[in-house]
C-alpha atoms as a PDB file:
ATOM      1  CA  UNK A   1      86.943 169.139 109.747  1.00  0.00           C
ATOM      2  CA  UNK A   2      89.348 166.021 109.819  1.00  0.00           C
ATOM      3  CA  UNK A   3      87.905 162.731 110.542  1.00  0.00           C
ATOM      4  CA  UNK A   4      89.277 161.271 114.075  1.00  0.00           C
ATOM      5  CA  UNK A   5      88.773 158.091 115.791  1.00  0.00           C
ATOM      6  CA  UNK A   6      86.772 157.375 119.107  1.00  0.00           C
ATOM      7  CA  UNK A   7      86.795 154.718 121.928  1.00  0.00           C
ATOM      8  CA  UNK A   8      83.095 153.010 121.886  1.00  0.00           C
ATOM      9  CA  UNK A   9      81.989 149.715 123.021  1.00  0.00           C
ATOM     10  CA  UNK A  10      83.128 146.446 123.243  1.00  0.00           C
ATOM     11  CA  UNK A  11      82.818 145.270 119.773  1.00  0.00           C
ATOM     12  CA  UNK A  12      84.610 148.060 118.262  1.00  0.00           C
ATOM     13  CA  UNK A  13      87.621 149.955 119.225  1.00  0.00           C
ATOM     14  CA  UNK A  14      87.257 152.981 117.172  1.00  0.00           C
ATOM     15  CA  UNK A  15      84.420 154.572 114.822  1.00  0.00           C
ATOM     16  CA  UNK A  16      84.791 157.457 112.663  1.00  0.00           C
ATOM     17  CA  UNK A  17      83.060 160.020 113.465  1.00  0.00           C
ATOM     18  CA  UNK A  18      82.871 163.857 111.455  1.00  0.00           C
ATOM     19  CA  UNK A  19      81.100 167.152 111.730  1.00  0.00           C
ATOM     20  CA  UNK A  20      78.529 167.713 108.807  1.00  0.00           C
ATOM     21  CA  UNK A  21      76.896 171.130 108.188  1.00  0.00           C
ATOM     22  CA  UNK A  22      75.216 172.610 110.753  1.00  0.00           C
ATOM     23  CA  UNK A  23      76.692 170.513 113.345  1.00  0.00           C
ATOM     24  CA  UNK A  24      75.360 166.744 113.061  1.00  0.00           C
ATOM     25  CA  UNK A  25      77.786 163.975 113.832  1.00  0.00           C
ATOM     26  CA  UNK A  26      76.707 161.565 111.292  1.00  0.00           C
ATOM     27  CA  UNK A  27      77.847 157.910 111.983  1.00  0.00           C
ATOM     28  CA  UNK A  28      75.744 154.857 111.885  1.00  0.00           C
ATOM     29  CA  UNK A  29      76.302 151.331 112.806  1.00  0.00           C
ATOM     30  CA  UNK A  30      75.163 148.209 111.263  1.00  0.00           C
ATOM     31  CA  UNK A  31      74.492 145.171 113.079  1.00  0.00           C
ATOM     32  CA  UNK A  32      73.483 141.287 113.064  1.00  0.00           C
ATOM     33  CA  UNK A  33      76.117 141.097 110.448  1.00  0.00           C
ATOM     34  CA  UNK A  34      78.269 138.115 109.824  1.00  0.00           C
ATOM     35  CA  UNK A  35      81.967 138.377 108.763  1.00  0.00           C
ATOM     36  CA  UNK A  36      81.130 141.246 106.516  1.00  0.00           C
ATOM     37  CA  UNK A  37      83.430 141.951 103.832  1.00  0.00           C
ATOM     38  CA  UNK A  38      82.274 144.210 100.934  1.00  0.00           C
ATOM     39  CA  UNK A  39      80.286 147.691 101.470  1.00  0.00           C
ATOM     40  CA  UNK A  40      78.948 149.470  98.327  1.00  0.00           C
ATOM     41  CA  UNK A  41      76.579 151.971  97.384  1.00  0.00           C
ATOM     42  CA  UNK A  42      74.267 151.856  94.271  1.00  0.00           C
ATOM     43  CA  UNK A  43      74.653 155.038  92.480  1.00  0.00           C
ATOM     44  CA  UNK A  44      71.509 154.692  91.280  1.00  0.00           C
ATOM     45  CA  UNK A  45      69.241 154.446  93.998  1.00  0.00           C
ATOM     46  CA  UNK A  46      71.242 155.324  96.542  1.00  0.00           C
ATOM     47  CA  UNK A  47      70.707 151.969  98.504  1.00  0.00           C
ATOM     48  CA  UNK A  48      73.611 150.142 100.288  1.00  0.00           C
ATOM     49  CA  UNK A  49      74.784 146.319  99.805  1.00  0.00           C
ATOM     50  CA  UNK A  50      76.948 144.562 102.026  1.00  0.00           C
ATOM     51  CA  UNK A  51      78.712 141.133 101.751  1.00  0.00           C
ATOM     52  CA  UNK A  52      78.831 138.939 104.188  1.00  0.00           C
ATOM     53  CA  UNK A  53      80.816 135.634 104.028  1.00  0.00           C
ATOM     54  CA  UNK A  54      79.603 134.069 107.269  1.00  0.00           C
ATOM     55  CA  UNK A  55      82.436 131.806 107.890  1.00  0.00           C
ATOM     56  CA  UNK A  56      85.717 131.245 106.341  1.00  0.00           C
ATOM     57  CA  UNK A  57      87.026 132.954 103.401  1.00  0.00           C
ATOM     58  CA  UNK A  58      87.346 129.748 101.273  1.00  0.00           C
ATOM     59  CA  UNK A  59      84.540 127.962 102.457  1.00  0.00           C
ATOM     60  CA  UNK A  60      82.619 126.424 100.497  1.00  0.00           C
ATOM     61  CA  UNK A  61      79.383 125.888 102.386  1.00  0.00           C
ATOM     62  CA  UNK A  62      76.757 127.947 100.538  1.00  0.00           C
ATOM     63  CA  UNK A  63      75.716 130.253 103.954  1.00  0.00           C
ATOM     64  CA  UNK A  64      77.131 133.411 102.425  1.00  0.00           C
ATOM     65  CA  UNK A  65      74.367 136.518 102.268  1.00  0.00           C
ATOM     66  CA  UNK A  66      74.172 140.082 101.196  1.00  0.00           C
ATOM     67  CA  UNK A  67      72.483 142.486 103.209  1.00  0.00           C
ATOM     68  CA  UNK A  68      70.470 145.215 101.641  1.00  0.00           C
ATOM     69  CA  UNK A  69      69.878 148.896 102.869  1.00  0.00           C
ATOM     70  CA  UNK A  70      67.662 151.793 102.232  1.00  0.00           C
ATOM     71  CA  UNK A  71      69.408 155.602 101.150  1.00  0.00           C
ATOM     72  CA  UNK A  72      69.073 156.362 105.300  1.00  0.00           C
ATOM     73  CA  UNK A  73      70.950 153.400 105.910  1.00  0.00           C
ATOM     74  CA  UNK A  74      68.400 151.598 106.971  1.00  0.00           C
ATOM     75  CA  UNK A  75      68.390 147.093 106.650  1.00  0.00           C
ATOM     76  CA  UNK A  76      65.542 146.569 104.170  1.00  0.00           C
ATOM     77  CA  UNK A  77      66.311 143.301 104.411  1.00  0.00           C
ATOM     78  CA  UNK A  78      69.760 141.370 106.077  1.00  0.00           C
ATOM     79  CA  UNK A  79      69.812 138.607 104.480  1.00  0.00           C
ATOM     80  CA  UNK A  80      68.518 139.882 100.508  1.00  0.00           C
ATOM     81  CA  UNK A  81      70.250 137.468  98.524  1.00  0.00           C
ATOM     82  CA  UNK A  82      71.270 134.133 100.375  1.00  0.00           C
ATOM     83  CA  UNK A  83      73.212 131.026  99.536  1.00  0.00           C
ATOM     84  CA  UNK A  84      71.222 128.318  99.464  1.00  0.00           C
ATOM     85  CA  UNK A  85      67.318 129.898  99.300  1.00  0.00           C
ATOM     86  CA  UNK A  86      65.515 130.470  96.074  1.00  0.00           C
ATOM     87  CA  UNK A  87      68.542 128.512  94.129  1.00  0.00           C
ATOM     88  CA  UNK A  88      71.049 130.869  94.826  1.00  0.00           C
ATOM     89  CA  UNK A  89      74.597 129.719  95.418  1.00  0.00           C
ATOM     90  CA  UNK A  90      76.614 131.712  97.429  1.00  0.00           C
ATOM     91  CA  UNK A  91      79.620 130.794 100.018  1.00  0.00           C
ATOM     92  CA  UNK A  92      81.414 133.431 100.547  1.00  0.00           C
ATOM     93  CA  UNK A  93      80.966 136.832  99.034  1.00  0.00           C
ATOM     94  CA  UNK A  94      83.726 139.268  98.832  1.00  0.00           C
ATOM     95  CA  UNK A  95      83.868 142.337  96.596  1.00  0.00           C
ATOM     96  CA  UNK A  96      80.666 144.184  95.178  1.00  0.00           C
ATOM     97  CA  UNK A  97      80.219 145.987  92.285  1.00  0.00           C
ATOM     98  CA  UNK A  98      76.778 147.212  90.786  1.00  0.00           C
ATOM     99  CA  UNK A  99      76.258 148.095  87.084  1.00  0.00           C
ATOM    100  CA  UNK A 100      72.436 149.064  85.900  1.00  0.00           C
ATOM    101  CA  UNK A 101      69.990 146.861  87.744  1.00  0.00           C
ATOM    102  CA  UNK A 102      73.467 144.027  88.422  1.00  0.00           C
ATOM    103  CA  UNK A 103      74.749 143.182  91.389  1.00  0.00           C
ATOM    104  CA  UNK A 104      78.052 141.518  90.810  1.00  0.00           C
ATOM    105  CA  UNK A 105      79.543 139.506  93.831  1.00  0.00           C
ATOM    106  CA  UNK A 106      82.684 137.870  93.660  1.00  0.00           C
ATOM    107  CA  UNK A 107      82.660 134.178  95.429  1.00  0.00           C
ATOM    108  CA  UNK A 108      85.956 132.731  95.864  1.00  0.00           C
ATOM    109  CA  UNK A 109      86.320 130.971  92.151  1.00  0.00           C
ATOM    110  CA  UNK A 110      83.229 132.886  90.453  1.00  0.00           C
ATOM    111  CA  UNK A 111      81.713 135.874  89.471  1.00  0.00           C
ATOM    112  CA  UNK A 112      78.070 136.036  90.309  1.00  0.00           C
ATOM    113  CA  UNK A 113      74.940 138.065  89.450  1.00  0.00           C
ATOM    114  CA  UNK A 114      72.104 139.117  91.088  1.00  0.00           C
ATOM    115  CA  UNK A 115      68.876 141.822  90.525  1.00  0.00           C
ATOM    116  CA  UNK A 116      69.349 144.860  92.589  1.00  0.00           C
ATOM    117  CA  UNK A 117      65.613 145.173  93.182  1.00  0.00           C
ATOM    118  CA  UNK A 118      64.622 141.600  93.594  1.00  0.00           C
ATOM    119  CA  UNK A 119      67.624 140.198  94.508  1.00  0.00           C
ATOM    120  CA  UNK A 120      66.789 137.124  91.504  1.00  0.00           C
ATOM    121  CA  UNK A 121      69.942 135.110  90.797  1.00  0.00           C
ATOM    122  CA  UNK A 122      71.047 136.232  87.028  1.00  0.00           C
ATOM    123  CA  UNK A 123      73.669 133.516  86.850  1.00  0.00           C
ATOM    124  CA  UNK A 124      77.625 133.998  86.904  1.00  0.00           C
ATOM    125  CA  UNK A 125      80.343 135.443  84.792  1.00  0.00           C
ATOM    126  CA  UNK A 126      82.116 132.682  82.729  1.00  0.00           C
ATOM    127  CA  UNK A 127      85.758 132.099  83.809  1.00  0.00           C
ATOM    128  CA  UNK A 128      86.523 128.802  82.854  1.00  0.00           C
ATOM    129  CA  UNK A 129      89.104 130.122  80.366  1.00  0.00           C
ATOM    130  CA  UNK A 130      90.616 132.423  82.962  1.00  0.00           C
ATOM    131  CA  UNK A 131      91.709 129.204  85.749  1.00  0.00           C
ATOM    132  CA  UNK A 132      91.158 131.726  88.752  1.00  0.00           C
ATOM    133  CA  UNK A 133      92.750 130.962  92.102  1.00  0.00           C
ATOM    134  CA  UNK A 134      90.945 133.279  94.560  1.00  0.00           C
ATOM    135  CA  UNK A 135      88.647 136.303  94.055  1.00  0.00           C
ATOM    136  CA  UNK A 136      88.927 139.184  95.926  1.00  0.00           C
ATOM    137  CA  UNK A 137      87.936 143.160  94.915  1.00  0.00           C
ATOM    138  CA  UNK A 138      85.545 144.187  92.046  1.00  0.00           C
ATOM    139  CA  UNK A 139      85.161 147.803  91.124  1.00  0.00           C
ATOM    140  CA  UNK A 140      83.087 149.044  88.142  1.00  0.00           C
ATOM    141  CA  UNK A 141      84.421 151.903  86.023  1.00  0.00           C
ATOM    142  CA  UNK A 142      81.081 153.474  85.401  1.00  0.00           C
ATOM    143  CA  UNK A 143      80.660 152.487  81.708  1.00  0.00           C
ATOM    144  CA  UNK A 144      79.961 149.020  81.780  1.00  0.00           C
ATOM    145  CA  UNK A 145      83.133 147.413  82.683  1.00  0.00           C
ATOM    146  CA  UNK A 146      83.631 145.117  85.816  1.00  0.00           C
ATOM    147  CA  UNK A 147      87.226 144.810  87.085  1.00  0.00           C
ATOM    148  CA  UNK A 148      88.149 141.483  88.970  1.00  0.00           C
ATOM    149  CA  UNK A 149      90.847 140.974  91.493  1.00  0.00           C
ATOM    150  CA  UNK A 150      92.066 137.337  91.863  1.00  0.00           C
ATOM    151  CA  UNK A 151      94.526 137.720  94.736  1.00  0.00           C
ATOM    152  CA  UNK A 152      95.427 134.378  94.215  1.00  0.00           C
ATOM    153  CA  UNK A 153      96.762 134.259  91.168  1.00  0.00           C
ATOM    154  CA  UNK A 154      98.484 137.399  91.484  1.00  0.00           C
ATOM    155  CA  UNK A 155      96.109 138.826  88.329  1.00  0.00           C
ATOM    156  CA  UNK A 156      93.095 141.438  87.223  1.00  0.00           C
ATOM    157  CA  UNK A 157      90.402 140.179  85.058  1.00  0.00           C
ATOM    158  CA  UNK A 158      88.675 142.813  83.324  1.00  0.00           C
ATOM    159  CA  UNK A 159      84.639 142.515  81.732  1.00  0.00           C
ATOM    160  CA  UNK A 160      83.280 144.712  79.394  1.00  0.00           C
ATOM    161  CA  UNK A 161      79.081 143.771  80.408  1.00  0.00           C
ATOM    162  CA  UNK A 162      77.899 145.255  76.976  1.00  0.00           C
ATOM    163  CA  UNK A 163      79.305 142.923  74.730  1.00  0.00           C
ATOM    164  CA  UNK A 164      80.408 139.651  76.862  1.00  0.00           C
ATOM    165  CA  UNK A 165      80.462 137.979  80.197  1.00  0.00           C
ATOM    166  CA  UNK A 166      83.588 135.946  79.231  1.00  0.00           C
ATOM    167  CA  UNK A 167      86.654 138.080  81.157  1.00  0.00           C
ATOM    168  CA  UNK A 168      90.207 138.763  79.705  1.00  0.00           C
ATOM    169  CA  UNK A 169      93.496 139.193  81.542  1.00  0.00           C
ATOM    170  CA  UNK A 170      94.408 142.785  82.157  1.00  0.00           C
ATOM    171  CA  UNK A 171      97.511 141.825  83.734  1.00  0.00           C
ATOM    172  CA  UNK A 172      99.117 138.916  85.117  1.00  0.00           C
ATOM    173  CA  UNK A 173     102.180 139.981  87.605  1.00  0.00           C
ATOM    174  CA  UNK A 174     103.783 139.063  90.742  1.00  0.00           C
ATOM    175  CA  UNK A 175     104.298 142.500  91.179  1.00  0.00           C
ATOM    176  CA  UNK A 176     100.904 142.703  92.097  1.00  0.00           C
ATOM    177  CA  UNK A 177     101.654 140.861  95.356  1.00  0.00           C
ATOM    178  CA  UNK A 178      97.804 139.648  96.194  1.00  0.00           C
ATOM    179  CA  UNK A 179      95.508 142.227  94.754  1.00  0.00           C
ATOM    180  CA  UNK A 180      92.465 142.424  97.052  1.00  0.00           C
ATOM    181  CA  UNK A 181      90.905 145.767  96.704  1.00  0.00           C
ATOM    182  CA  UNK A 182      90.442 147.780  93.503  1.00  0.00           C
ATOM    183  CA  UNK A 183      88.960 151.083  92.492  1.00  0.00           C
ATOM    184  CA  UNK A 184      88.511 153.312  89.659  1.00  0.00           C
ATOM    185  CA  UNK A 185      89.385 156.915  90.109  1.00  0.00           C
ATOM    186  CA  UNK A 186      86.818 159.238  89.664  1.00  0.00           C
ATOM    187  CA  UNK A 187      89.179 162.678  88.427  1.00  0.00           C
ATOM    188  CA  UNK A 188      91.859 160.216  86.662  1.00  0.00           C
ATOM    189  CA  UNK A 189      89.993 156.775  85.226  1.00  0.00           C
ATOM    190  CA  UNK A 190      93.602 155.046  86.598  1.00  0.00           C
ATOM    191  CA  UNK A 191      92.627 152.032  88.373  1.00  0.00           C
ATOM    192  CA  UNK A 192      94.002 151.466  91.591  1.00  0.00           C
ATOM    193  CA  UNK A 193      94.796 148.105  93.516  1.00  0.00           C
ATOM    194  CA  UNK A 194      95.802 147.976  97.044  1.00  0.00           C
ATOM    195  CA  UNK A 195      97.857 144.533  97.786  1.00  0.00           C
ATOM    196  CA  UNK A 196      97.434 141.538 100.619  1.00  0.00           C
ATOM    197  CA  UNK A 197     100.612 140.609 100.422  1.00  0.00           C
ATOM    198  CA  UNK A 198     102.993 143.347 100.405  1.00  0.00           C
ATOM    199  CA  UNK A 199     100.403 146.464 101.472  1.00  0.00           C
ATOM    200  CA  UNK A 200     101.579 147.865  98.501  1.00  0.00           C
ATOM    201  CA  UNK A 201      99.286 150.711  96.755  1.00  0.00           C
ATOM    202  CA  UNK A 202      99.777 150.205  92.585  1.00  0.00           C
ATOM    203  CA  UNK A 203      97.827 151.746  89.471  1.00  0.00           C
ATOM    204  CA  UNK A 204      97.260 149.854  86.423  1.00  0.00           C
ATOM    205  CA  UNK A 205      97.101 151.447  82.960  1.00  0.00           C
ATOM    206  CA  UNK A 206      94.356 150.297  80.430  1.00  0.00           C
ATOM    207  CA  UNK A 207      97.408 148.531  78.696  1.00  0.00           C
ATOM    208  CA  UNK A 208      97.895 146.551  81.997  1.00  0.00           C
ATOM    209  CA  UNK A 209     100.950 148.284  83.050  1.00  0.00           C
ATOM    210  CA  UNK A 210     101.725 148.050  86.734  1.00  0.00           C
ATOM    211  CA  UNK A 211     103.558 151.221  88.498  1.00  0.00           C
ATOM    212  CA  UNK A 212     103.694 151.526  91.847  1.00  0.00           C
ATOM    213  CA  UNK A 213     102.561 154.472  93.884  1.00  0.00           C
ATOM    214  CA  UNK A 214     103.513 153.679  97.369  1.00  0.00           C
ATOM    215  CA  UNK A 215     105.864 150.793  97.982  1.00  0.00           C
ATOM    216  CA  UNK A 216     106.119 149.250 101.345  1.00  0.00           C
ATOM    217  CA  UNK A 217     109.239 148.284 101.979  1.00  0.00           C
ATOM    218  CA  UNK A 218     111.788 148.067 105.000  1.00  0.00           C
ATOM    219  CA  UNK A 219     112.605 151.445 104.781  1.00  0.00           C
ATOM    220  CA  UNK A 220     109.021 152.702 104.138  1.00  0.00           C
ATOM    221  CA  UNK A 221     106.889 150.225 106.104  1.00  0.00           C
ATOM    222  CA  UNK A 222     103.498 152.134 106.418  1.00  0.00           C
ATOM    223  CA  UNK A 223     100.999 149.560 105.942  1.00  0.00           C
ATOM    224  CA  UNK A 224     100.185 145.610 106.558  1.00  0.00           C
ATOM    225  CA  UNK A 225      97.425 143.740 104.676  1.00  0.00           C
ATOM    226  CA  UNK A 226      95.283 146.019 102.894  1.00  0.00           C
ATOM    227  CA  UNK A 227      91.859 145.230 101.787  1.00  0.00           C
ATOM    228  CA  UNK A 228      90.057 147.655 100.258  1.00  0.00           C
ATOM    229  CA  UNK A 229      90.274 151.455  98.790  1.00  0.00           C
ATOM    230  CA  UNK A 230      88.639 153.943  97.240  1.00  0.00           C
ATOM    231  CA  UNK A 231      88.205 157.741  96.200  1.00  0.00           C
ATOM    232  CA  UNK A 232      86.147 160.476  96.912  1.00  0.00           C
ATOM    233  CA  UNK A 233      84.459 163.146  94.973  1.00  0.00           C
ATOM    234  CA  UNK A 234      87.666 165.556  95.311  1.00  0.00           C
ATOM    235  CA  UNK A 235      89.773 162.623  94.132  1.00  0.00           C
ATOM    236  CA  UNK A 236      91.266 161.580  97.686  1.00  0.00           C
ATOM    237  CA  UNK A 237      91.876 158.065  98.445  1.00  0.00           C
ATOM    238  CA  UNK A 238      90.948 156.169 101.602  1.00  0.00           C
ATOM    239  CA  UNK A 239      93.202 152.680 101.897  1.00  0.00           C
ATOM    240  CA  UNK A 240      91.933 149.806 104.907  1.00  0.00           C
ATOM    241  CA  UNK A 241      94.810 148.049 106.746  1.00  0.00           C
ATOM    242  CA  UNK A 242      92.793 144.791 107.822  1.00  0.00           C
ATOM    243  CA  UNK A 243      96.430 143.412 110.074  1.00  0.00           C
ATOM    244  CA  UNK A 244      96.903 147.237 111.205  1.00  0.00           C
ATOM    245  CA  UNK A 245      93.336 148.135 111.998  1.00  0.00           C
ATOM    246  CA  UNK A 246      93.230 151.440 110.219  1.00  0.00           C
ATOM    247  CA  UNK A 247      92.125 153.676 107.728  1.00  0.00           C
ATOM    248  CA  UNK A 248      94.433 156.378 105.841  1.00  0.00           C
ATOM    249  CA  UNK A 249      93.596 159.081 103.411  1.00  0.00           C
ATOM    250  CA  UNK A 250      95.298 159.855 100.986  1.00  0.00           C
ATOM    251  CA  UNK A 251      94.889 163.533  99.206  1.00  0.00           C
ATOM    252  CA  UNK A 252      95.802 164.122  95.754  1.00  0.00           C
ATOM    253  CA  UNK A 253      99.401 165.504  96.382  1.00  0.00           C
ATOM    254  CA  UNK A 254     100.296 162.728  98.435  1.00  0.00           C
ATOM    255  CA  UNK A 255      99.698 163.338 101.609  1.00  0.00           C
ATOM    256  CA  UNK A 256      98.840 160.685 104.214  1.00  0.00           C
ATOM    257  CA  UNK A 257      96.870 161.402 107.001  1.00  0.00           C
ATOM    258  CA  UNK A 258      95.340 158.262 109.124  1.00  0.00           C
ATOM    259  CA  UNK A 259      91.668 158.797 109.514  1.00  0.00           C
ATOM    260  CA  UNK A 260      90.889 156.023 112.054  1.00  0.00           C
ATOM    261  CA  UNK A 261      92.728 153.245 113.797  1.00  0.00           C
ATOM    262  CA  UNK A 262      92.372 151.141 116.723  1.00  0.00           C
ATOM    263  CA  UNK A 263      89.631 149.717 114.066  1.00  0.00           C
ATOM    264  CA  UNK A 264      88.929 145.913 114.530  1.00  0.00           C
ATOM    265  CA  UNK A 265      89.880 144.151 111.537  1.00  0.00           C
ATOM    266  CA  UNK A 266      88.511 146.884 108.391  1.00  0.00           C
ATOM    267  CA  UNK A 267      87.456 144.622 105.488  1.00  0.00           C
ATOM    268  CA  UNK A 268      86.693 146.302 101.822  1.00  0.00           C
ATOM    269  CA  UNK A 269      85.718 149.764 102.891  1.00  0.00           C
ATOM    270  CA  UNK A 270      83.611 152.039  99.705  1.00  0.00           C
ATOM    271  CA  UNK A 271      82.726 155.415  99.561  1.00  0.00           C
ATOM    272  CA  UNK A 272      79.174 156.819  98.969  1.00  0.00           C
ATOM    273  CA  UNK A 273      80.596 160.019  96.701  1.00  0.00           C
ATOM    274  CA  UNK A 274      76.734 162.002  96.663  1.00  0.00           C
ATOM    275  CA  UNK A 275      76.771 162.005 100.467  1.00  0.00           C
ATOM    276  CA  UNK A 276      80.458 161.994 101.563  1.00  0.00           C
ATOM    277  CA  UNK A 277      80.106 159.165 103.276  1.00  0.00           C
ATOM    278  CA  UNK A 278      82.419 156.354 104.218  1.00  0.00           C
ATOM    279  CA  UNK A 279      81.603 152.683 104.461  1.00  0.00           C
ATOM    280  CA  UNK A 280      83.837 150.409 106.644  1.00  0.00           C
ATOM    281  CA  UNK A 281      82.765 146.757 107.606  1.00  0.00           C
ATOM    282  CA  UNK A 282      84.480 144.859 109.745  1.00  0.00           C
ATOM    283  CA  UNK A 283      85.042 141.183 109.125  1.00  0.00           C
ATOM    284  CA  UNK A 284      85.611 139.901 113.089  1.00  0.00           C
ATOM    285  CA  UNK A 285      83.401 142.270 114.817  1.00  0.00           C
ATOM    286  CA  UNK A 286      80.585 141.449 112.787  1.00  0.00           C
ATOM    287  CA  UNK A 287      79.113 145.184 112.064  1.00  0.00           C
ATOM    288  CA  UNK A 288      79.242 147.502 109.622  1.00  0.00           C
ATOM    289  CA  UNK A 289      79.838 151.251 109.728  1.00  0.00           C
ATOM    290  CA  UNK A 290      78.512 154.598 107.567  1.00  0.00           C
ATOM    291  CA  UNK A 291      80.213 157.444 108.381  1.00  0.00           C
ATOM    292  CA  UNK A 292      80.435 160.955 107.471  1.00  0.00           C
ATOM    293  CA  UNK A 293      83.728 162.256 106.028  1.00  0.00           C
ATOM    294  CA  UNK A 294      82.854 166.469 106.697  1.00  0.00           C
ATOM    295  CA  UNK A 295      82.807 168.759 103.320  1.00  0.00           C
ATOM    296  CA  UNK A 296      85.713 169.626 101.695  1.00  0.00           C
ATOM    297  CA  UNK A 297      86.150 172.734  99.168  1.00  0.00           C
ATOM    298  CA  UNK A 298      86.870 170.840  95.522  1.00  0.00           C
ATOM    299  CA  UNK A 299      89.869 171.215  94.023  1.00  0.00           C
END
């Protein structure tokens, strides 16, 4: 059954809502947030992380926390890793990627690394030699490499974690237009980067080669600032629109079909793959969203 959007309350103007088996409308909210921006799932142990920059983007005023959640969805604890307790530095976290027992946050100029269990600062990535601008997107490609968005400098960073924490340049383009969100595609490996600047939807070869999959020009305007994107199990991708306040799908043959919209200002939305779930938080109204996306046959 196709996912459709809902008048609710005053905070939000739409939530996702879908039909699992057996009839249960799964969707859950998540509250006390502030300015959340990243929404991940550990693979692992099925818990949830979400990023929350409390404040400005570019601020640098060490208030920035990460919210933790049980398989059910559940807040274990809302603020599990915050700037300024226990050592730990943290302004305004962004994108989230987890690899093993790390918890990678991106923080406007750095890479940092936490304990999944614990939540224990494990230091930072070392980008001196890269001269980042501003960090957006991580994704992880499921065999120990971290990929880095700096929407700033119009650039992807890639880390293998086996063998360094010391980045190199995947690509370097103004093509890229503001790369915020990035994921790796489960059926294909491509990695995919949605853009801030243009709303453009682009892949990136291994070689760093940038083609474009869905321009967005004058004569195919369909999106505005896009934040974040990922895929599903079946290989379909799901794009936020952060100025446009919606969230499209995108199957494997290219076909669009917008999910939810009237959505108040969708930040870096993930996808729990095991459960068919998807995650959506939403920077101004301060909550968080899990959401069921129905079963689909695979192809």
């Amino acid at each position: 059954m196709p996912v459709v959007a809902r008048r609710c309350g005053p905070i939000l103007a739409a939530v996702l809502l879908s039909i699992l088996p057996g009839g249960v409308v799964f969707a859950l909210q998540v509250t006390g947030l502030k300015n959340p921006a990243g929404f991940i799932v550990d693979p692992a142990t099925g818990n949830y992380f979400i990023s929350n920059e409390n404040g400005q983007p570019t601020e640098r005023d060490n208030n920035g926390f990460i919210t933790k959640l049980d398989p059910d969805g559940k807040i274990i604890k809302l603020k599990f890793i915050e700037g300024g307790v226990n050592g730990v530095t943290l302004h305004a976290p962004k994108g989230l990627a987890v690899i093993g027992r790390t918890l990678y946050v991106s923080d406007i100029d750095q890479v940092r690394r936490f304990e999944t269990d614990t939540g224990r600062a494990l230091g930072k990535l070392d980008l001196t030699a890269a001269k980042v601008d501003h960090l957006a997107g991580l994704a992880a490609d499921g065999h120990g490499t971290v990929y880095i968005a700096d929407a700033g400098a119009d650039a992807i960073l890639k880390v293998d974690t086996h063998s360094s924490s010391k980045p190199t340049a995947l690509v370097k383009d103004p093509a890229l237009a503001g790369p915020y969100g990035l994921a790796v595609n489960p059926v294909t490996g491509a990695l995919v980067v949605v853009s801030w600047n243009a709303g453009k939807i682009l892949e990136v070869t291994k070689e760093g080669a940038v083609k474009v999959l869905f321009p967005n020009s004058f004569f195919s305007s369909r999106f505005g600032n896009l934040t974040g994107v990922d895929f599903d199990a079946f290989g379909n991708m799901y794009v936020s629109d952060f100025s446009q306040g919606k969230v499209v799908r995108i199957d494997p043959d290219f076909r669009f079909q917008t999910i939810a919209e009237f959505l108040t200002a969708p930040a870096s939305l993930g996808i729990d793959r095991k459960n068919h779930l998807i995650l959506v938080p939403y920077r101004s109204g301060n909550v968080a969203e899990m959401n069921g996306l129905g079963r689909e046959r695979k192809r």
